[in-house]
C-alpha atoms as a PDB file:
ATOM      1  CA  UNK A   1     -14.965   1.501  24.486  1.00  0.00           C
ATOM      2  CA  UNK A   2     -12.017   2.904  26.515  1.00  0.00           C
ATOM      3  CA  UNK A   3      -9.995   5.481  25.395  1.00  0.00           C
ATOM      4  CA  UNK A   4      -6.751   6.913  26.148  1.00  0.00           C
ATOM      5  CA  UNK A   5      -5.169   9.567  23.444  1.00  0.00           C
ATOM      6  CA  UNK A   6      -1.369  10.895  23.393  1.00  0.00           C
ATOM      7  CA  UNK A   7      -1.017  14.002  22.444  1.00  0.00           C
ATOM      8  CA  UNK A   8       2.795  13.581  22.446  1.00  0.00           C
ATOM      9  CA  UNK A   9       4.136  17.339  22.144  1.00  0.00           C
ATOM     10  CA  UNK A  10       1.088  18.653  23.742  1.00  0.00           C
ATOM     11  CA  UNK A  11       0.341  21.025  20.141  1.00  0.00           C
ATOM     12  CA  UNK A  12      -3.914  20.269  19.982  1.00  0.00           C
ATOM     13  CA  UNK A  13      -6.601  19.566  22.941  1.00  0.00           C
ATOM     14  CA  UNK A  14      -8.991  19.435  20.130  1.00  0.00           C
ATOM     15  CA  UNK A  15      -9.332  14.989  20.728  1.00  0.00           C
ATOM     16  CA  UNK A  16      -9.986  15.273  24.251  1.00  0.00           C
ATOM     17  CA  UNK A  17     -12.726  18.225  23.684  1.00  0.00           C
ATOM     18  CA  UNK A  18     -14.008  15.616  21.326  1.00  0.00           C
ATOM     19  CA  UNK A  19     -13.549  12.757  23.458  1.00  0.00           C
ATOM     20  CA  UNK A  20     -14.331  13.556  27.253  1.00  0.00           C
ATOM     21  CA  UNK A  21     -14.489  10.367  28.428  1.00  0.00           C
ATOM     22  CA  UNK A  22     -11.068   9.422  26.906  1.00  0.00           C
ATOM     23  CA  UNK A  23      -7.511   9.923  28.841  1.00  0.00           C
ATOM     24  CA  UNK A  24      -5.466  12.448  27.834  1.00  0.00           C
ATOM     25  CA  UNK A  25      -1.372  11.918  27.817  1.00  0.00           C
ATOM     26  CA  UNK A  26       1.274  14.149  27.135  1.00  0.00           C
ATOM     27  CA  UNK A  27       4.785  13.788  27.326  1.00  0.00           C
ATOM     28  CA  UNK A  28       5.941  17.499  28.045  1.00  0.00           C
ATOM     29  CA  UNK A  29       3.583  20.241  27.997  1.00  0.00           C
ATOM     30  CA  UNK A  30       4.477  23.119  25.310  1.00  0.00           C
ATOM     31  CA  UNK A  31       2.045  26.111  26.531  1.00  0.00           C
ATOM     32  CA  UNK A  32       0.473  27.029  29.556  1.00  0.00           C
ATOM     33  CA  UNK A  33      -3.238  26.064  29.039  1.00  0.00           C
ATOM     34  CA  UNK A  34      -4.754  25.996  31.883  1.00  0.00           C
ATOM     35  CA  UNK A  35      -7.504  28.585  31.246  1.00  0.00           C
ATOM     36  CA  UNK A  36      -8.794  25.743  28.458  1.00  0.00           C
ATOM     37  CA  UNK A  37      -7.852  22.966  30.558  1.00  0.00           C
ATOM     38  CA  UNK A  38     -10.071  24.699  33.182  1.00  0.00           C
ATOM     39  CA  UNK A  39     -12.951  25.343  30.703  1.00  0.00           C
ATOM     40  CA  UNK A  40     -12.754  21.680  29.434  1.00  0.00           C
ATOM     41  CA  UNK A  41     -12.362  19.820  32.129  1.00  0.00           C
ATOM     42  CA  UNK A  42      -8.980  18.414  30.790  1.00  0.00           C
ATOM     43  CA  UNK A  43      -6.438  16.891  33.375  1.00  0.00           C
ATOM     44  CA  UNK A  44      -3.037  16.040  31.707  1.00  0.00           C
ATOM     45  CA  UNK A  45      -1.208  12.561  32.371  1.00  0.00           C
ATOM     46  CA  UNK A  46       2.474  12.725  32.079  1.00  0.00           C
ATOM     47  CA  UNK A  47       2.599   9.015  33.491  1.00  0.00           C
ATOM     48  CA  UNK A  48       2.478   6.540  30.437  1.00  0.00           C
ATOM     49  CA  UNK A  49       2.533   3.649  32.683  1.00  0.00           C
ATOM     50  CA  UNK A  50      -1.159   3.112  32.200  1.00  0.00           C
ATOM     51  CA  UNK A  51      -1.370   2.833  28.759  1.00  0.00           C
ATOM     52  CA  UNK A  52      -1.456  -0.625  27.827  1.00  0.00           C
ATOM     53  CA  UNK A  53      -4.286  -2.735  26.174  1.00  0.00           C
ATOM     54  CA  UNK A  54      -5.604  -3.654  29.105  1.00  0.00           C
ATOM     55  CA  UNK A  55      -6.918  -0.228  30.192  1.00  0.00           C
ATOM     56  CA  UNK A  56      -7.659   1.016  26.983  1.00  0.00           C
ATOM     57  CA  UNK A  57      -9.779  -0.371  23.802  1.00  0.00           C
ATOM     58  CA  UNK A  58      -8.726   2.089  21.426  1.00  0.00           C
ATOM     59  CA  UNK A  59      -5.451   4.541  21.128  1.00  0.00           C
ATOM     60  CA  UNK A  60      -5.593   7.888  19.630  1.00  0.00           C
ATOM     61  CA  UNK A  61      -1.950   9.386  18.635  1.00  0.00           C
ATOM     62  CA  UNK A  62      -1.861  13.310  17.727  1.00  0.00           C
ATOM     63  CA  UNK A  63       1.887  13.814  15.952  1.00  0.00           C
ATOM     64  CA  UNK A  64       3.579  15.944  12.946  1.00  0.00           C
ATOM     65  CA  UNK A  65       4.868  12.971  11.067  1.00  0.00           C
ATOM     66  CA  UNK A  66       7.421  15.388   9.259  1.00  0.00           C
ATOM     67  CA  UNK A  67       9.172  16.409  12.355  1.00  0.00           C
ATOM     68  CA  UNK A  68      11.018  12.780  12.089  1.00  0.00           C
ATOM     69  CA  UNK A  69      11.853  12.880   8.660  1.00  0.00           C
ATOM     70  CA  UNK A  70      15.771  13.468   8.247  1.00  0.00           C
ATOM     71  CA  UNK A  71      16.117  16.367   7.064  1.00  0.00           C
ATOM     72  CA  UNK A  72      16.094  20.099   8.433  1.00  0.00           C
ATOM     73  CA  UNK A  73      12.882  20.065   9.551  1.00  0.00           C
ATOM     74  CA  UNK A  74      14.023  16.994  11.520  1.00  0.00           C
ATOM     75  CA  UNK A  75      13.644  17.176  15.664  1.00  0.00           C
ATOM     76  CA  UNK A  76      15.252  15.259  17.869  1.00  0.00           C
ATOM     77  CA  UNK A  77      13.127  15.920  20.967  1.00  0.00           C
ATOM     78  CA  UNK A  78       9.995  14.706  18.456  1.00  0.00           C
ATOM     79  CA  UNK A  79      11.713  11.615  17.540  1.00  0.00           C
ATOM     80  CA  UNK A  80      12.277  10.527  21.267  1.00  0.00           C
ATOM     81  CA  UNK A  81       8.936  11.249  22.136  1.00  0.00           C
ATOM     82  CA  UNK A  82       7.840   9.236  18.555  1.00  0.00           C
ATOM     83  CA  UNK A  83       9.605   6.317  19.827  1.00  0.00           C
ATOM     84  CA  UNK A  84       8.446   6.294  23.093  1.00  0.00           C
ATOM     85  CA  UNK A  85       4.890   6.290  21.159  1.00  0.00           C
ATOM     86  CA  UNK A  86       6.003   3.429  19.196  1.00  0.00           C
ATOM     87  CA  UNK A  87       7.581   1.232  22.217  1.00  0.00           C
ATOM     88  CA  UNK A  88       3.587   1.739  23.892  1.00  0.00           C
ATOM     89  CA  UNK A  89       2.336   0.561  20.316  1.00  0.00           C
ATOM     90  CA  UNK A  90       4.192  -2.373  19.473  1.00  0.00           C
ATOM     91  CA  UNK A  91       3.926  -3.534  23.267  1.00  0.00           C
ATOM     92  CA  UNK A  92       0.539  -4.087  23.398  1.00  0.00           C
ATOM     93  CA  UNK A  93      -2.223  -5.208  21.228  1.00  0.00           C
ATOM     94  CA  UNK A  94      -4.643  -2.415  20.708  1.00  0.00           C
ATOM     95  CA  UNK A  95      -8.276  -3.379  19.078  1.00  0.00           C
ATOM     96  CA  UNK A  96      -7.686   0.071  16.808  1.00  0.00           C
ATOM     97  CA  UNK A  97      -5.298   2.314  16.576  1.00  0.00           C
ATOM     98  CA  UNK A  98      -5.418   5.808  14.436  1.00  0.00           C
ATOM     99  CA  UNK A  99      -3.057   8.751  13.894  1.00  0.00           C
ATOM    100  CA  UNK A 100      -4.020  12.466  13.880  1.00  0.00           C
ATOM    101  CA  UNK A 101      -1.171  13.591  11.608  1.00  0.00           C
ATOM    102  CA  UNK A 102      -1.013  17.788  12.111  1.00  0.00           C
ATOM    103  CA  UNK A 103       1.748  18.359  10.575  1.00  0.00           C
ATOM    104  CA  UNK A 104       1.690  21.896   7.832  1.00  0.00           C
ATOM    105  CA  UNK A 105       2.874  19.701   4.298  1.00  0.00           C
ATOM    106  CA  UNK A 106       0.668  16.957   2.133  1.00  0.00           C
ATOM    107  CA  UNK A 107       2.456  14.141   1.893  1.00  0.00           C
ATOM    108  CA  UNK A 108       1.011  10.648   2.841  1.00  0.00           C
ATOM    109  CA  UNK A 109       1.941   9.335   6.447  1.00  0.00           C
ATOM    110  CA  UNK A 110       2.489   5.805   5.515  1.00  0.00           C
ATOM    111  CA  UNK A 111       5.652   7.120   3.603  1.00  0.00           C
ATOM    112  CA  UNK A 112       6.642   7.837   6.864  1.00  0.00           C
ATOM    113  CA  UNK A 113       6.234   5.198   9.059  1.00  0.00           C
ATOM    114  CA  UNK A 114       4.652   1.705   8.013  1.00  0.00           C
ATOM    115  CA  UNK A 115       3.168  -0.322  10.992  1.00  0.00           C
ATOM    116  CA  UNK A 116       0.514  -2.629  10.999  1.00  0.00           C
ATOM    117  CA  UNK A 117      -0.409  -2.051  14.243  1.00  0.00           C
ATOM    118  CA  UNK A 118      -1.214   1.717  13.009  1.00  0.00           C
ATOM    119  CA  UNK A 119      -5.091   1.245  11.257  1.00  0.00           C
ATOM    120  CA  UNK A 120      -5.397   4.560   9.951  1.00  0.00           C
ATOM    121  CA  UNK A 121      -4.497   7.971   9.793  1.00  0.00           C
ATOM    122  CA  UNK A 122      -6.157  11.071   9.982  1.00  0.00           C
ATOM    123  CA  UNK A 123      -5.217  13.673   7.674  1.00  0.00           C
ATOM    124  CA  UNK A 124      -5.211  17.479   8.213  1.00  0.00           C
ATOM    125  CA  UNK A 125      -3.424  18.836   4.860  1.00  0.00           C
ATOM    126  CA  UNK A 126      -5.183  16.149   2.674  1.00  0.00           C
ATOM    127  CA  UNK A 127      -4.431  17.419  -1.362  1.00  0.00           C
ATOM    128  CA  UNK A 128      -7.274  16.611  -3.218  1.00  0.00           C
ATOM    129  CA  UNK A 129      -5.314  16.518  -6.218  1.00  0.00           C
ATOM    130  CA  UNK A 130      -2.460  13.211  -4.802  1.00  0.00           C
ATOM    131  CA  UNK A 131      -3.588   9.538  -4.480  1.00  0.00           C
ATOM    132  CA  UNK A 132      -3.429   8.366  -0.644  1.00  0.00           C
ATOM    133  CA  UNK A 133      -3.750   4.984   0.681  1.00  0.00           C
ATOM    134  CA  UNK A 134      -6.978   4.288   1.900  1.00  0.00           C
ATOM    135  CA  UNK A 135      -6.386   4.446   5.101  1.00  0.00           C
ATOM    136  CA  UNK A 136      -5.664   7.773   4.771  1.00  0.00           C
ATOM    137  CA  UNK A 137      -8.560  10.528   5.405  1.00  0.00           C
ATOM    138  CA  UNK A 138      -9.208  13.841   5.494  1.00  0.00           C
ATOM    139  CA  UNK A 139      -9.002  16.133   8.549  1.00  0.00           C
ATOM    140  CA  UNK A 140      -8.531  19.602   8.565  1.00  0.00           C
ATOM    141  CA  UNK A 141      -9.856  20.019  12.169  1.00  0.00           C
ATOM    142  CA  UNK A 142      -6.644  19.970  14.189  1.00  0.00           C
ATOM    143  CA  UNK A 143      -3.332  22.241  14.203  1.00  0.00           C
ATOM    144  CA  UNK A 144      -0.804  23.248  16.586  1.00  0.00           C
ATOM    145  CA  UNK A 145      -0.567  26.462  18.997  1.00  0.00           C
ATOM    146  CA  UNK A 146      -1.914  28.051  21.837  1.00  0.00           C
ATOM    147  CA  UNK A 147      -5.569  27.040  20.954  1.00  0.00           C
ATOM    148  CA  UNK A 148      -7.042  24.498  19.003  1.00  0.00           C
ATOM    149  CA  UNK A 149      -9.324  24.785  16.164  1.00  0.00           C
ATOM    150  CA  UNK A 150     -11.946  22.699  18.021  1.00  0.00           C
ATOM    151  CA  UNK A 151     -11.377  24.878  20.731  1.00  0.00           C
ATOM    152  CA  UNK A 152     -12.097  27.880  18.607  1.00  0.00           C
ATOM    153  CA  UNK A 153     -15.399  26.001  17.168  1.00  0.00           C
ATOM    154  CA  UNK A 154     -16.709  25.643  20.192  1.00  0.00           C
ATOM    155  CA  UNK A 155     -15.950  28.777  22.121  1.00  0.00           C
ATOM    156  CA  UNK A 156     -15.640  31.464  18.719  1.00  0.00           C
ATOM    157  CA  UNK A 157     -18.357  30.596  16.492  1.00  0.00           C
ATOM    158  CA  UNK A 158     -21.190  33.455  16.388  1.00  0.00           C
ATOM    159  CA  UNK A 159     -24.949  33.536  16.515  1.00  0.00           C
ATOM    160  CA  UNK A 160     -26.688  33.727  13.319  1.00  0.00           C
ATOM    161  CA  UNK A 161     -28.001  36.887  13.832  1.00  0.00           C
ATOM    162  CA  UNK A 162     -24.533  38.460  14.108  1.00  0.00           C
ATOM    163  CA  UNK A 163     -23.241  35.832  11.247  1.00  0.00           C
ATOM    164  CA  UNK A 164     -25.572  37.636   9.111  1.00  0.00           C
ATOM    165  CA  UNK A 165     -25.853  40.943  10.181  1.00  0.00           C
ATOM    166  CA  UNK A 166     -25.029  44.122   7.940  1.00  0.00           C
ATOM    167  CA  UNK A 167     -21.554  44.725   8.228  1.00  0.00           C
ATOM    168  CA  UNK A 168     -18.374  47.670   7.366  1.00  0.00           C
ATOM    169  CA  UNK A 169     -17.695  47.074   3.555  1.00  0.00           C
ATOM    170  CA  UNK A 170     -14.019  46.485   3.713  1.00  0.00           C
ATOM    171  CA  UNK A 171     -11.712  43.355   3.325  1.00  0.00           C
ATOM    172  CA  UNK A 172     -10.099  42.701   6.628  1.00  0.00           C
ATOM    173  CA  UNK A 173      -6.526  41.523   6.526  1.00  0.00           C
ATOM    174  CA  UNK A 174      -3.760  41.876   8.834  1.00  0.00           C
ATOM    175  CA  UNK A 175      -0.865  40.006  10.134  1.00  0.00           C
ATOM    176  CA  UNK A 176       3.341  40.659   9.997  1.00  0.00           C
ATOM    177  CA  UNK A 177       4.681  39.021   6.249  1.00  0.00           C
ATOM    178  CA  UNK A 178       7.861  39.373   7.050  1.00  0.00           C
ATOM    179  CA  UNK A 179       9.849  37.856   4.220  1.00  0.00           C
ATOM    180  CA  UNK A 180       9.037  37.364   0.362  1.00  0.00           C
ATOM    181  CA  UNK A 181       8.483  34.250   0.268  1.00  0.00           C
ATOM    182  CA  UNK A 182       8.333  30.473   1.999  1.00  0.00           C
ATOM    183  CA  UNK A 183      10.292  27.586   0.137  1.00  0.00           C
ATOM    184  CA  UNK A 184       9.426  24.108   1.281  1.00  0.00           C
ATOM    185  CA  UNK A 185      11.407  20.882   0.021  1.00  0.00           C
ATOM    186  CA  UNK A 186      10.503  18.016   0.586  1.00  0.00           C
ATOM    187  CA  UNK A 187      10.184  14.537  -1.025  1.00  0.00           C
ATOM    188  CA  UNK A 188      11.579  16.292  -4.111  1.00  0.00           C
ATOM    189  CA  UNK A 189       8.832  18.368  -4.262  1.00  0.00           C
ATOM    190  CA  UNK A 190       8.762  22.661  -3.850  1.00  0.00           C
ATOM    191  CA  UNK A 191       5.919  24.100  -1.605  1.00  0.00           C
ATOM    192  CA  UNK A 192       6.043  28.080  -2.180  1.00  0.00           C
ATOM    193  CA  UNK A 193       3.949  30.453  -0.604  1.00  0.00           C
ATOM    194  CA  UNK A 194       4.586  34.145  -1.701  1.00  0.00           C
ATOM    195  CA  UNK A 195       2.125  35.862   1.026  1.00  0.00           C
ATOM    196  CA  UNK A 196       3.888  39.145  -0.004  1.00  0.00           C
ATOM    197  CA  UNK A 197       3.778  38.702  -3.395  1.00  0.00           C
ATOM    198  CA  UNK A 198       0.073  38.713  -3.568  1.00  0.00           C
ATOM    199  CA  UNK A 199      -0.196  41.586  -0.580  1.00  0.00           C
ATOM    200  CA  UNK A 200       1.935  44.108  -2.243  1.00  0.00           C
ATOM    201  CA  UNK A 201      -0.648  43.692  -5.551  1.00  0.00           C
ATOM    202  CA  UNK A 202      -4.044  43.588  -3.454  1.00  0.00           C
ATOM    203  CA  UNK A 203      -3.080  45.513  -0.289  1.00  0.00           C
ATOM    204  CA  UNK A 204      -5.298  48.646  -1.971  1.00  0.00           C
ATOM    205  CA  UNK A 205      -8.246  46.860  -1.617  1.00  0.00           C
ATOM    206  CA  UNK A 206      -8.092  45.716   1.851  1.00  0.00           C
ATOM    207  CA  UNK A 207      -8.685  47.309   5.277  1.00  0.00           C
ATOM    208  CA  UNK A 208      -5.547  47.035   7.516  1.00  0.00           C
ATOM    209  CA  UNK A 209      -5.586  48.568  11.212  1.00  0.00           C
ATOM    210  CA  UNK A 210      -2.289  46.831  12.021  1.00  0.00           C
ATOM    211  CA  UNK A 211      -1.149  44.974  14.959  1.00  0.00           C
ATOM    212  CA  UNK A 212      -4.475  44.067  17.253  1.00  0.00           C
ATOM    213  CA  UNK A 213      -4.789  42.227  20.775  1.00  0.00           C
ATOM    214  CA  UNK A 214      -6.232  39.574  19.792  1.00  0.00           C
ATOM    215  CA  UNK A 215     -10.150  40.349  21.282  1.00  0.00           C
ATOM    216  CA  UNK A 216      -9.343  43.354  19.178  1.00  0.00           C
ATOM    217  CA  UNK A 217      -8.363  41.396  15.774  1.00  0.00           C
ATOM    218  CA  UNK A 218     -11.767  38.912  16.726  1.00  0.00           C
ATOM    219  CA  UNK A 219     -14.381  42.161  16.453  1.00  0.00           C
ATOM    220  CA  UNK A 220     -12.315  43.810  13.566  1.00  0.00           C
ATOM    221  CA  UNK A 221     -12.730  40.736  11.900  1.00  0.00           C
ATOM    222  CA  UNK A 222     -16.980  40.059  12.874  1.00  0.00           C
ATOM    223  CA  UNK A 223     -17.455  43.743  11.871  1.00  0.00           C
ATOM    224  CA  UNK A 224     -16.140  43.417   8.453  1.00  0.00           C
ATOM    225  CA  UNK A 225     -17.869  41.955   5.628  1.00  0.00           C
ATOM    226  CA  UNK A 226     -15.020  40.396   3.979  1.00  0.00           C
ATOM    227  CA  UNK A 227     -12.092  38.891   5.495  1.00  0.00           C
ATOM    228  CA  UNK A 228      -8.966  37.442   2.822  1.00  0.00           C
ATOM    229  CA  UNK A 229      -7.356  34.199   4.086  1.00  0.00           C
ATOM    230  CA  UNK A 230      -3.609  33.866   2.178  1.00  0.00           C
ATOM    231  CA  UNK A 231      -1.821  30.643   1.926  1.00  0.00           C
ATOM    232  CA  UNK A 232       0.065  29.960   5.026  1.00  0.00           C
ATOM    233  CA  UNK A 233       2.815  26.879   4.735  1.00  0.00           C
ATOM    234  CA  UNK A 234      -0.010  24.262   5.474  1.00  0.00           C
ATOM    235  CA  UNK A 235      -3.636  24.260   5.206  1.00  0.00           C
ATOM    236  CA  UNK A 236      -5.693  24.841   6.763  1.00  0.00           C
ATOM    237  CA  UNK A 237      -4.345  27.714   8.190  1.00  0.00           C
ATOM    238  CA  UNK A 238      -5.524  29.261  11.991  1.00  0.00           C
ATOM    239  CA  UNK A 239      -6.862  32.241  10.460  1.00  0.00           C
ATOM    240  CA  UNK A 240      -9.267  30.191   7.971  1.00  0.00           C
ATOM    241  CA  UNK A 241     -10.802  28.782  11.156  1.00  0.00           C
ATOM    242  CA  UNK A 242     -11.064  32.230  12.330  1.00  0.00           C
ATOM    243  CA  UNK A 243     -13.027  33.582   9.479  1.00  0.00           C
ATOM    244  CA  UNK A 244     -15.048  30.816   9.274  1.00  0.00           C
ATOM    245  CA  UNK A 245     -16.351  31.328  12.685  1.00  0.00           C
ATOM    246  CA  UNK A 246     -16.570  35.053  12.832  1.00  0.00           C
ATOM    247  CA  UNK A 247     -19.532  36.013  10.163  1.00  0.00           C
ATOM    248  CA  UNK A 248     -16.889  37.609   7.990  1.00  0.00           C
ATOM    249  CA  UNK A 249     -17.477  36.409   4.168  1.00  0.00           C
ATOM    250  CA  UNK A 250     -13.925  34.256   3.721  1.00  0.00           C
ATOM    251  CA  UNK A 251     -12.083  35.781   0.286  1.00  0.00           C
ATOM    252  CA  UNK A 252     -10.054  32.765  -0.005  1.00  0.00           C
ATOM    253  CA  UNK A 253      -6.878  32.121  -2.306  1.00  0.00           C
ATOM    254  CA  UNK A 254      -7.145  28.972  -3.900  1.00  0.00           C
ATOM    255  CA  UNK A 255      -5.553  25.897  -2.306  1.00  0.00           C
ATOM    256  CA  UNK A 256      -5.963  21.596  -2.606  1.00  0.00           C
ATOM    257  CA  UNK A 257      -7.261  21.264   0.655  1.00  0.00           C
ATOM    258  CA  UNK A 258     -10.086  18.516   0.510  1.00  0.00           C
ATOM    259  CA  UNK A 259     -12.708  18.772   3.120  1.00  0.00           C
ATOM    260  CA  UNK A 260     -14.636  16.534   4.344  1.00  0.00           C
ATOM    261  CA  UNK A 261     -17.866  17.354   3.736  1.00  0.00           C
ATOM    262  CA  UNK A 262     -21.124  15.262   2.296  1.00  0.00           C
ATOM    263  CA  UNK A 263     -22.959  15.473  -1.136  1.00  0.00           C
ATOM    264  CA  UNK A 264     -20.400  17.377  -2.935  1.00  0.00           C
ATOM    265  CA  UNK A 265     -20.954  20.812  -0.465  1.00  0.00           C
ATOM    266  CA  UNK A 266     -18.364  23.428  -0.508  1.00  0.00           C
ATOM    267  CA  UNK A 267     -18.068  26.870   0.198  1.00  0.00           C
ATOM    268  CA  UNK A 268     -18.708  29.270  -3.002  1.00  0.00           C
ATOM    269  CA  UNK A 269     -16.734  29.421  -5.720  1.00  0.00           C
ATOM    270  CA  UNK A 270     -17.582  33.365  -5.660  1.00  0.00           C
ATOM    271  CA  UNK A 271     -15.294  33.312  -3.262  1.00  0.00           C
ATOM    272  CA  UNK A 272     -12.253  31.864  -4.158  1.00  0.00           C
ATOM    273  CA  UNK A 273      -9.073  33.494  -6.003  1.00  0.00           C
ATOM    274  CA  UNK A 274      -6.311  32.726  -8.303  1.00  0.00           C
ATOM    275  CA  UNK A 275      -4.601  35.445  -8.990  1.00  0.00           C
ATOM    276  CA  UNK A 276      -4.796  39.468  -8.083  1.00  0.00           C
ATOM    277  CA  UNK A 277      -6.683  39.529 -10.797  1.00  0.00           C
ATOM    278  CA  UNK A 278      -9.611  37.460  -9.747  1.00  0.00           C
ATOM    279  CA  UNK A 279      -9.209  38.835  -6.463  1.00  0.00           C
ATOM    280  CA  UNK A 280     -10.339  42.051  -7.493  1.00  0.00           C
ATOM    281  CA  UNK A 281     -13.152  40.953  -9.477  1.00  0.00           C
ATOM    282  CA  UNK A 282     -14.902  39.110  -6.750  1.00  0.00           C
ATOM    283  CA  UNK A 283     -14.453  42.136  -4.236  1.00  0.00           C
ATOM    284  CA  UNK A 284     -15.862  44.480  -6.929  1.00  0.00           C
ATOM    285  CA  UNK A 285     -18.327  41.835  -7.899  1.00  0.00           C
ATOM    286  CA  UNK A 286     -20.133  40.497  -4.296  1.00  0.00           C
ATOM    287  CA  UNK A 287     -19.516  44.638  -3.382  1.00  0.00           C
ATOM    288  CA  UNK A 288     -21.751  45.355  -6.104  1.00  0.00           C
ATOM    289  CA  UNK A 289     -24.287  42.359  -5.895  1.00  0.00           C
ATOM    290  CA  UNK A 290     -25.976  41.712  -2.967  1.00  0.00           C
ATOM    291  CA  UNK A 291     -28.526  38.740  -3.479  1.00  0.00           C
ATOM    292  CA  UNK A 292     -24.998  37.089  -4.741  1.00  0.00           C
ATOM    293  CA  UNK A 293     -23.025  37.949  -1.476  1.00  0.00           C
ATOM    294  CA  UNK A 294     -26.566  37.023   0.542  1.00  0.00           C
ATOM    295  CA  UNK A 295     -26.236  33.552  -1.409  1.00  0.00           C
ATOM    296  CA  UNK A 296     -22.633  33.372  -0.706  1.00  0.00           C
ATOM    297  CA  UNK A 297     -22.637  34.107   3.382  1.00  0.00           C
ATOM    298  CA  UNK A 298     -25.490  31.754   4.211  1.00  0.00           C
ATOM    299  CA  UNK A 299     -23.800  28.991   2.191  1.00  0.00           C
ATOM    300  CA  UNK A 300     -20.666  29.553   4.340  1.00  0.00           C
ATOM    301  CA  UNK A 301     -22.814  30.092   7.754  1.00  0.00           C
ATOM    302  CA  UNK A 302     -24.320  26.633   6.821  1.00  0.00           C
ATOM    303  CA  UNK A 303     -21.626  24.598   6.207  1.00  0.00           C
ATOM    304  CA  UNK A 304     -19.754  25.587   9.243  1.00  0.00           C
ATOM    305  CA  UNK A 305     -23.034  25.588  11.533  1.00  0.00           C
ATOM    306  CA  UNK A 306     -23.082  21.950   9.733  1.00  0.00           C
ATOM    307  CA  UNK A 307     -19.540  20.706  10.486  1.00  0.00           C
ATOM    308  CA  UNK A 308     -17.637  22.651  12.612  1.00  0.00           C
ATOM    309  CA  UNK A 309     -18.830  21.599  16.018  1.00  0.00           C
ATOM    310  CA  UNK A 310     -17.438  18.949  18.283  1.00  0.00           C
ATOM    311  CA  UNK A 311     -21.065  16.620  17.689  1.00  0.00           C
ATOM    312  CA  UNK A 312     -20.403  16.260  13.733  1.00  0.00           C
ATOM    313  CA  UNK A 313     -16.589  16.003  13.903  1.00  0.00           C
ATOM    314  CA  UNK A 314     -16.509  13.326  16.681  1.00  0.00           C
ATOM    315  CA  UNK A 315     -19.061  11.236  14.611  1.00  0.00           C
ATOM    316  CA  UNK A 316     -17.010  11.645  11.438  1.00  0.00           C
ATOM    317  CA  UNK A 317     -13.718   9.507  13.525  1.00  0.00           C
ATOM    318  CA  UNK A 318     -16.067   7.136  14.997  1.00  0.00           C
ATOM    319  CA  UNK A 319     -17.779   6.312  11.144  1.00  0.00           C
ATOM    320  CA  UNK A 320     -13.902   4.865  10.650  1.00  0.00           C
ATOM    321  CA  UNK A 321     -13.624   2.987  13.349  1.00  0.00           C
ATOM    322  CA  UNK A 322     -15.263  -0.562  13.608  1.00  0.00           C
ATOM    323  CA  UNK A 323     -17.014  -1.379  16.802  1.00  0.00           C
ATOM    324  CA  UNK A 324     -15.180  -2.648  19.138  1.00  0.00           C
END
C-alpha cells in the first residue's frame, strides 16, 4: 500500500506523523517547521511530478474546503493550489482517494466539490446535530497552525501521575478576546461566537495571569485543576487539545462537535456548560465534591490515553479504507 499525501497549504503534519511510510507534498510551505520536521523525520516534496497512480496506491488530500467557496472567505492562492490537486486527481486512477477537510465551519464537503474519484472525506467540525452523506466522517484530529494536534498528542500529553496529581484550585483561562463577537455566514446559515460575552459574566471565577510564553501558558495550565475551553469559530479548537493533554479538568462550553469515539464514551457531562449560569454551578459543584471531580478527571485521562495517540487515530482512517 503506497502512499503519497498533499498537504496543499502546508497547515497540518499530523498525516505524515500518522503515516511515516507515506510521501509528504506540499505546494508552498506556510511556517518554518523544521524543529518538527527534524523530530519526525518529515522531508517535504514540492515536486508533484511523482504523484501519479503508478507510484502511489492510495492519495491522502489535507484542504479547507471553504477557502474556495465564493464568497469573502474565498482565496485565490487556495483555489490554484485546489486545482492543481484536482488536475493530479482526475489524471490518474487512484485505488482510494480521501479528503482531510480542516477547515473551522460544519458544512458537508460534498456541497463543495462532487467527484467520484474523491471516496470519502474526513471531517474535523462534524455537527452531530446535521445529516452528512455517508461518506462523510468524523475527525476532529487535525487543524491548521504552527503545530498540529497530532503533534501535540504525541509530544504534550502527560504521565498519569502528573494527569492526576493534586493541583491549584483555580480555573485557568487566558488568551486576547479582542472584539465582542464573531459572525459567520455561510450557506444561509449564522455561526456566532460571543467569547466576550460569556468572559465578562464568568471572568470572577477564573484565574488569569495574562499573556504567557507559551512553556509558561503549558505549566500554568498542568498546575491548575480546571482549565475553561470557550467556543472558538470552529471546533475543535487548539486550546481543547491543549487541555485535554495537560491533566487540567476541561470546563467546556457546550458545542455539536461529534467525536469519534466507541460504545457511546464521552467526556462528563459534569463538565460541560450552557450558560454562566451552569458554569458556575459546576465550578462550585466539582470544587466542593471531590469523589465527583475524581470520577470526572479519570474519565477524561481515559478517553484521551484511549484515542488521542497516533496508534488509535491511524487505525480509525485505515477501518474506512478497503484493502487495497
Amino acid at each position: 500500500m503506497k502512499i503519497a499525501i498533499i498537504d496543499g497549504i502546508n497547515q497540518d503534519i499530523g498525516l505524515k506523523i500518522l503515516f511515516p511510510e507515506a510521501d509528504y507534498y506540499i505546494n508552498n510551505a506556510q511556517f518554518d517547521r523544521s524543529y518538527s520536521y527534524n523530530m519526525f523525520n518529515i522531508i517535504p516534496i514540492t515536486d508533484w511530478n511523482m504523484i501519479n497512480d503508478i507510484n502511489y496506491d492510495i492519495l491522502f488530500v489535507l484542504f479547507p474546503f471553504y477557502d474556495i467557496v465564493p464568497c469573502h472567505y474565498y482565496n485565490q492562492h487556495c483555489k490554484d493550489v485546489f486545482d492543481k490537486i484536482m488536475k493530479v486527481i482526475d489524471n490518474n486512477n487512484f485505488k482510494f482517494v480521501a479528503f482531510f477537510d480542516n477547515y473551522d465551519f460544519d458544512y458537508d464537503p460534498n456541497t463543495i466539490i462532487n467527484n467520484p474519484k474523491i471516496n470519502i472525506f474526513f471531517k474535523r467540525n462534524y455537527n452531530k446535530t446535521k445529516v452528512y452523506k455517508e461518506n462523510t466522517i468524523p475527525f476532529p484530529f487535525i487543524m491548521f497552525g504552527e503545530k498540529s494536534l497530532i503533534e501535540k498528542c504525541e509530544t504534550e500529553l502527560v504521565s498519569k501521575e502528573e494527569y492526576l496529581k493534586k493541583k491549584n484550585s483555580r480555573c485557568f483561562f487566558t488568551g486576547c478576546i479582542t472584539s465582542d463577537y464573531v459572525d459567520y455566514n455561510y450557506n444561509d446559515e449564522l455561526v456566532k461566537r460571543d467569547r466576550k460575552y460569556f468572559y465578562d459574566r464568568i471572568h470572577g471565577y477564573l484565574y488569569n495571569p495574562g499573556y504567557l510564553h507559551y512553556g509558561n501558558y503549558i505549566d500554568e495550565m498542568r498546575n491548575s485543576k480546571f482549565s475553561l475551553d470557550l467556543l472558538g469559530v470552529g471546533d475543535p479548537n487548539k486550546r481543547t487539545f491543549e487541555i485535554l493533554l495537560s491533566g487540567s479538568l476541561m470546563i467546556m462550553q457546550y458545542n455539536h462537535l461529534l467525536w469519534p469515539f466507541e460504545n457511546n464514551e464521552s467526556f462528563s457531562e459534569e463538565t460541560i456548560f450552557k450558560d454562566e449560569e451552569d458554569f458556575i454551578n459546576i465550578i462550585n459543584k466539582l470544587e466542593n465534591d471531590n469523589e465527583l471531580y475524581l470520577k470526572c478527571i479519570e474519565n477524561q485521562y481515559t478517553i484521551v490515553k484511549k484515542y488521542f495517540n497516533k496508534d488509535w487515530i491511524r487505525n480509525y482512517i485505515l477501518l474506512h479504507i478497503p484493502q487495497v
